[in-house]
Structure formats: C-alpha cells, structure tokens
Protein backbone atom coordinates (compact mmCIF):
# COMPACT_ATOMS: atom_id res chain seq x y z
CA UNK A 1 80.64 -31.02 20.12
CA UNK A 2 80.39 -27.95 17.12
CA UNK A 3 80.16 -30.69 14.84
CA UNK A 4 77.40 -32.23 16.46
CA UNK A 5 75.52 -28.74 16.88
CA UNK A 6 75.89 -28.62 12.87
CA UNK A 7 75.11 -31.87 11.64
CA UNK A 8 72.20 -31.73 14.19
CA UNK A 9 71.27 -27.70 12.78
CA UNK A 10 71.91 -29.44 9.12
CA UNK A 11 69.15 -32.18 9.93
CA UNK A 12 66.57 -29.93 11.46
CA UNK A 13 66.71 -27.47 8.30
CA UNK A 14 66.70 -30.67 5.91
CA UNK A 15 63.66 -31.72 7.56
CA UNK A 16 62.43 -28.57 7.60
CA UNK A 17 62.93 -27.92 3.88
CA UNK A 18 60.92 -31.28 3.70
CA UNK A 19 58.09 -30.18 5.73
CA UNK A 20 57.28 -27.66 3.18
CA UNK A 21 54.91 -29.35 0.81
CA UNK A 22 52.95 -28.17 -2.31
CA UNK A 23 51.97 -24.28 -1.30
CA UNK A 24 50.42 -23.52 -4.67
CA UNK A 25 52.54 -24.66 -7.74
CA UNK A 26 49.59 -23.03 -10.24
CA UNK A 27 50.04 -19.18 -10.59
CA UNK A 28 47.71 -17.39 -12.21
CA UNK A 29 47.33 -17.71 -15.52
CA UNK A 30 46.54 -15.61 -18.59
CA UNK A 31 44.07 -16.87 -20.69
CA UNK A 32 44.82 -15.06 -24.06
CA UNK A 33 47.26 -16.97 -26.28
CA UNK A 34 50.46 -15.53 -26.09
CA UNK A 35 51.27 -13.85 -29.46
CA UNK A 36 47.93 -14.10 -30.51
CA UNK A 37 46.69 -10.54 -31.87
CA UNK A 38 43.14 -11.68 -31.41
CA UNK A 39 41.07 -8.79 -29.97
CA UNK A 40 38.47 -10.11 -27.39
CA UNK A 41 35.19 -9.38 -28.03
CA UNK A 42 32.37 -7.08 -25.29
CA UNK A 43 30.15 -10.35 -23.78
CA UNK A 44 28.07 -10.82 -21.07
CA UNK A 45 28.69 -12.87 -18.18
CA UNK A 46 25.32 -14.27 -18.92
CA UNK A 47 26.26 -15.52 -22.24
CA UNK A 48 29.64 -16.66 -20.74
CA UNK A 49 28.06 -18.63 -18.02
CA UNK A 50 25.65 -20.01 -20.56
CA UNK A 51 28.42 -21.21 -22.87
CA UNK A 52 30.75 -22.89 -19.64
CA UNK A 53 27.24 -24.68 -18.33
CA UNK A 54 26.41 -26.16 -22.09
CA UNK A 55 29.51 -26.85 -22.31
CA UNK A 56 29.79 -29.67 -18.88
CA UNK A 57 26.01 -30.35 -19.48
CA UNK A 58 24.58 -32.50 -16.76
CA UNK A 59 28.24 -32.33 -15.39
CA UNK A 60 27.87 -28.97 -14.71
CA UNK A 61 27.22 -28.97 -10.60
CA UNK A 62 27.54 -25.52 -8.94
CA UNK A 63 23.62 -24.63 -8.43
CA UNK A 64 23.40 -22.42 -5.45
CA UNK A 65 24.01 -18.67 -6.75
CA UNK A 66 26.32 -16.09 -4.52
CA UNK A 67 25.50 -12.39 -3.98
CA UNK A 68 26.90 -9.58 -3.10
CA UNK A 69 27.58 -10.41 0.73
CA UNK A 70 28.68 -13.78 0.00
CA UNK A 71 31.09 -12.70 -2.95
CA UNK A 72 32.66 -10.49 -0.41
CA UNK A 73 32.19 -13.12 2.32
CA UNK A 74 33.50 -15.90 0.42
CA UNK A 75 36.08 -14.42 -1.92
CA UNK A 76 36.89 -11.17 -0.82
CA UNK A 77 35.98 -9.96 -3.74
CA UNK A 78 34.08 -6.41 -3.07
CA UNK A 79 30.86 -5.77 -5.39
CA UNK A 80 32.55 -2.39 -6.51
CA UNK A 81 34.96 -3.95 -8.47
CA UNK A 82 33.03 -5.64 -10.56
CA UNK A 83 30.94 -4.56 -13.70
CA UNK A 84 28.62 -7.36 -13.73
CA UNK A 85 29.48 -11.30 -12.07
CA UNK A 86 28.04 -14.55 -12.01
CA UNK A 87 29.19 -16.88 -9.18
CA UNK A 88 27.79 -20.14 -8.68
CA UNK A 89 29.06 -22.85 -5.95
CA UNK A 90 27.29 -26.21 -4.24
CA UNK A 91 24.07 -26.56 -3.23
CA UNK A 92 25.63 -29.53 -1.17
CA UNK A 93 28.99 -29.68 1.08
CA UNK A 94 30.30 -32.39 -0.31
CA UNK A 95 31.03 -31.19 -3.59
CA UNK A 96 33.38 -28.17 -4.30
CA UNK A 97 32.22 -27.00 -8.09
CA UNK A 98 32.70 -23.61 -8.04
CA UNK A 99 32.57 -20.97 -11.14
CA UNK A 100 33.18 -17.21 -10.64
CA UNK A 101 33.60 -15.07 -13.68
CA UNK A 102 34.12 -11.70 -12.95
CA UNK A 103 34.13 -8.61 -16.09
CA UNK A 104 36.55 -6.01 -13.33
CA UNK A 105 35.20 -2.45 -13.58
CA UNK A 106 39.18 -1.31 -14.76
CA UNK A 107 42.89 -2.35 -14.80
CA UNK A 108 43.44 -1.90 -10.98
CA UNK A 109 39.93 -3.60 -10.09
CA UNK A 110 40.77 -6.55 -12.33
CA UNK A 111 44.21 -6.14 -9.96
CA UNK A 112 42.58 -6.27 -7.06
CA UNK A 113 39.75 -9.41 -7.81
CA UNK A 114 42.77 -11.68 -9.54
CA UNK A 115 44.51 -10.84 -5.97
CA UNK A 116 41.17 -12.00 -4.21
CA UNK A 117 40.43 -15.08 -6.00
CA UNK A 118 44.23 -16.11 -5.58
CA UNK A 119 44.11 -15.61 -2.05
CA UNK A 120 40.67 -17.66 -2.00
CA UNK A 121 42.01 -20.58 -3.82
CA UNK A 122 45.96 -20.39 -1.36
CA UNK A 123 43.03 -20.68 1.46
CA UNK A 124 41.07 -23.57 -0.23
CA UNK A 125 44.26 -25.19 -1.26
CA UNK A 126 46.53 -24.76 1.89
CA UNK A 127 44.25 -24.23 4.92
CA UNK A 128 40.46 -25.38 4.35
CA UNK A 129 39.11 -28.86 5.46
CA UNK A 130 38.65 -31.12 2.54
CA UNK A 131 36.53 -34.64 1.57
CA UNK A 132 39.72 -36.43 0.70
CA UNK A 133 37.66 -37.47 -2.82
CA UNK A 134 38.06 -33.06 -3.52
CA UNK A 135 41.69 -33.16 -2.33
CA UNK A 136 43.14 -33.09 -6.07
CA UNK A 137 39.95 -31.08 -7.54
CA UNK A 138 40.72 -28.31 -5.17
CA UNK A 139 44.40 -28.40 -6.35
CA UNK A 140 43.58 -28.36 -9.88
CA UNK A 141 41.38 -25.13 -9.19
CA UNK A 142 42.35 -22.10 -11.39
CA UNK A 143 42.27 -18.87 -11.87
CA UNK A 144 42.48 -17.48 -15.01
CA UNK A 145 42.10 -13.62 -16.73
CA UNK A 146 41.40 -12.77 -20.21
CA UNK A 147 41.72 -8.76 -20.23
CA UNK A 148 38.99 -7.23 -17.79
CA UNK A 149 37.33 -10.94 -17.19
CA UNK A 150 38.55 -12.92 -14.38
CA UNK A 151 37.49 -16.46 -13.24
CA UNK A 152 37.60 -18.91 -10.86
CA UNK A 153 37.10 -22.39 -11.88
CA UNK A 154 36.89 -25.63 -10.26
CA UNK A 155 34.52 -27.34 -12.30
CA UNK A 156 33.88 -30.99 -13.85
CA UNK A 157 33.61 -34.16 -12.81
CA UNK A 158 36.26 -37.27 -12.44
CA UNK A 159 34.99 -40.68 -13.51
CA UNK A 160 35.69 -43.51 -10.97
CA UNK A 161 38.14 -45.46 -13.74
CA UNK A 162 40.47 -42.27 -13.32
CA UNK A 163 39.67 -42.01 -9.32
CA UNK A 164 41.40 -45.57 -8.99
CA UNK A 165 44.17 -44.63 -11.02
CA UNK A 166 45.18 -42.69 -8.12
CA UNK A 167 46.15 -39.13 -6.96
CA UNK A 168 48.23 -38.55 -10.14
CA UNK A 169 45.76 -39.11 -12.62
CA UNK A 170 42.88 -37.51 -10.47
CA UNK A 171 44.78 -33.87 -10.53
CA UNK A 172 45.32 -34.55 -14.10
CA UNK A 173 41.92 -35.19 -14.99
CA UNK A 174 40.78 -32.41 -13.08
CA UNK A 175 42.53 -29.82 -14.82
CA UNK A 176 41.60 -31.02 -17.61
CA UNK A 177 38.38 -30.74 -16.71
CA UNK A 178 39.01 -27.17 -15.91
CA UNK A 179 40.21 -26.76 -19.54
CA UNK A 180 36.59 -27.12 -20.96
CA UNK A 181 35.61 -24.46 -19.23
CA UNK A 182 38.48 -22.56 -20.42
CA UNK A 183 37.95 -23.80 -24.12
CA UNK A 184 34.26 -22.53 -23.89
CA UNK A 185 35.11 -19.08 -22.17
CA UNK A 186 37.95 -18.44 -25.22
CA UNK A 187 35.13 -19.58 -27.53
CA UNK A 188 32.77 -16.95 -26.16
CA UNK A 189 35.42 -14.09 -25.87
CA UNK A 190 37.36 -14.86 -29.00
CA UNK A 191 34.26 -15.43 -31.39
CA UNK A 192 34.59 -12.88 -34.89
C-alpha cells in the first residue's frame, strides 16, 4: 500500500512539474554592451521614436498613441515616474505592435517602470487572450533599459515563408525583429 501512495505522490508531482510550461524564459535585459565604456548620450524620446519608426518603415504598425490614463491603465506605469514617454500600440485588435520607451525621472523610478513593464509583458505572456498568429510575437516581447531609458518592444513583422516554418522559427524571427529596434535605439543613445 505505502508504495503505492508514493509511486502514485511521485506521478502526480512529475506531472505536475510538467504542467508548468514556459512562465517567462526572457528577463530583462540591459541594453548597454557589457564592458563597453561608452557614455550614453541626453536624447529625446521624440528623436528615439523617430529613429525605431524609420528604422521598420512601413513595417512599423503601432498607430494609436497612449496617455497618461492609459499608461497607467495599461502598464501600470504611473505618469510621475517618467520624464518624458512615447507609447504607441494598435489601432486594430488583431495586431499586438507595441513600443513604450520610457526616459525614468531617477534610479528608483527607472526601478519601479522596468518592474511595471515586466509585470505587463508576465500578463501578456502568461494570462492574456491571444490570436494564435501573435502567440510567438508576444513571447518574443522585450523589455530592455539603457541607463534612465526603459522600453517595451514588440515590434516588426513576420513574413508568411517564416510563419510556415512553424512556431520555432516564428519566435526567432520575432526577436529578431525586436533587435532592429534595439539596433536603432543604441544608434540614437550611443551616437558621438
């Protein structure tokens, strides 16, 4: 009988350990170079944004602006901790481009919106109903922080020769196409 009780306890906690899927394998992420003694330069999110949107081009999708309700609404990020922001999602459901940079007021409001915009992007990755063609674009979302500047980005666009590929090459493609937007934000910041 015991050994039944523990092979039958050992199953249930192997299944268990099964159950747990992918929480949120992406942590945030610094995006100075490590080593580099680069000092980033004073921009505006304005030139930023500028620079991420020329960089996608017509691929660039988020249209519809957020204020200050919805930044609080949406990513619990309160107005007061932030210098200046531009946040931009989609004008239409079905798509999920989202950019949010963010130049934090100080060290503990930088803090505070990276623990926002992680929380935001645990909810979009873990709980939040999905199109099953924004599954993997959602899970290649990122947030990233270079000093006081802080962003979310889920940006870019998947061609259908990768989307048949399958799931695989769909997450890779969409961090990659996360990556531009990275490239062009380090281009902007790191400019001498």
């Amino acid at each position: 009988m015991k050994k039944r009780v523990l092979a039958l306890m050992l199953a249930v906690s192997l299944a268990l350990v099964g159950c747990g899927g992918k929480e949120n394998e992406k942590e945030t992420t610094n995006g100075a170079d490590s080593g580099s003694s680069a000092q980033i330069q004073d921009a505006s999110m304005t030139v930023i944004h500028d620079a991420v949107k020329a960089a996608y081009g017509e691929n660039y999708l988020p249209s519809m602006p957020y204020d200050d309700t919805s930044l609080q609404d949406v990513f619990g990020v309160d107005p007061e901790w932030c210098e200046e922001y531009i946040a931009e999602g989609p004008m239409i459901s079905a798509h999920v481009d989202t950019f949010v940079g963010i130049k934090a007021k100080s060290e503990e409001d930088k803090n505070k919106v990276l623990g926002a915009l992680e929380e935001y992007r645990n909810y979009l990755i873990n709980d939040s109903f999905q199109y099953p063609a924004n599954v993997m674009k959602v899970q290649a979302s990122e947030v990233i922080s270079f000093e006081d500047y802080v962003f979310f980005l889920m940006l870019g666009t998947v061609p259908m020769e990768v989307e048949e590929q399958g799931d695989d090459a769909i997450l890779a493609e969409a961090e990659a196409q996360n990556q531009i937007a990275v490239e062009a934000i380090r281009g902007v910041l790191y400019t001498k």
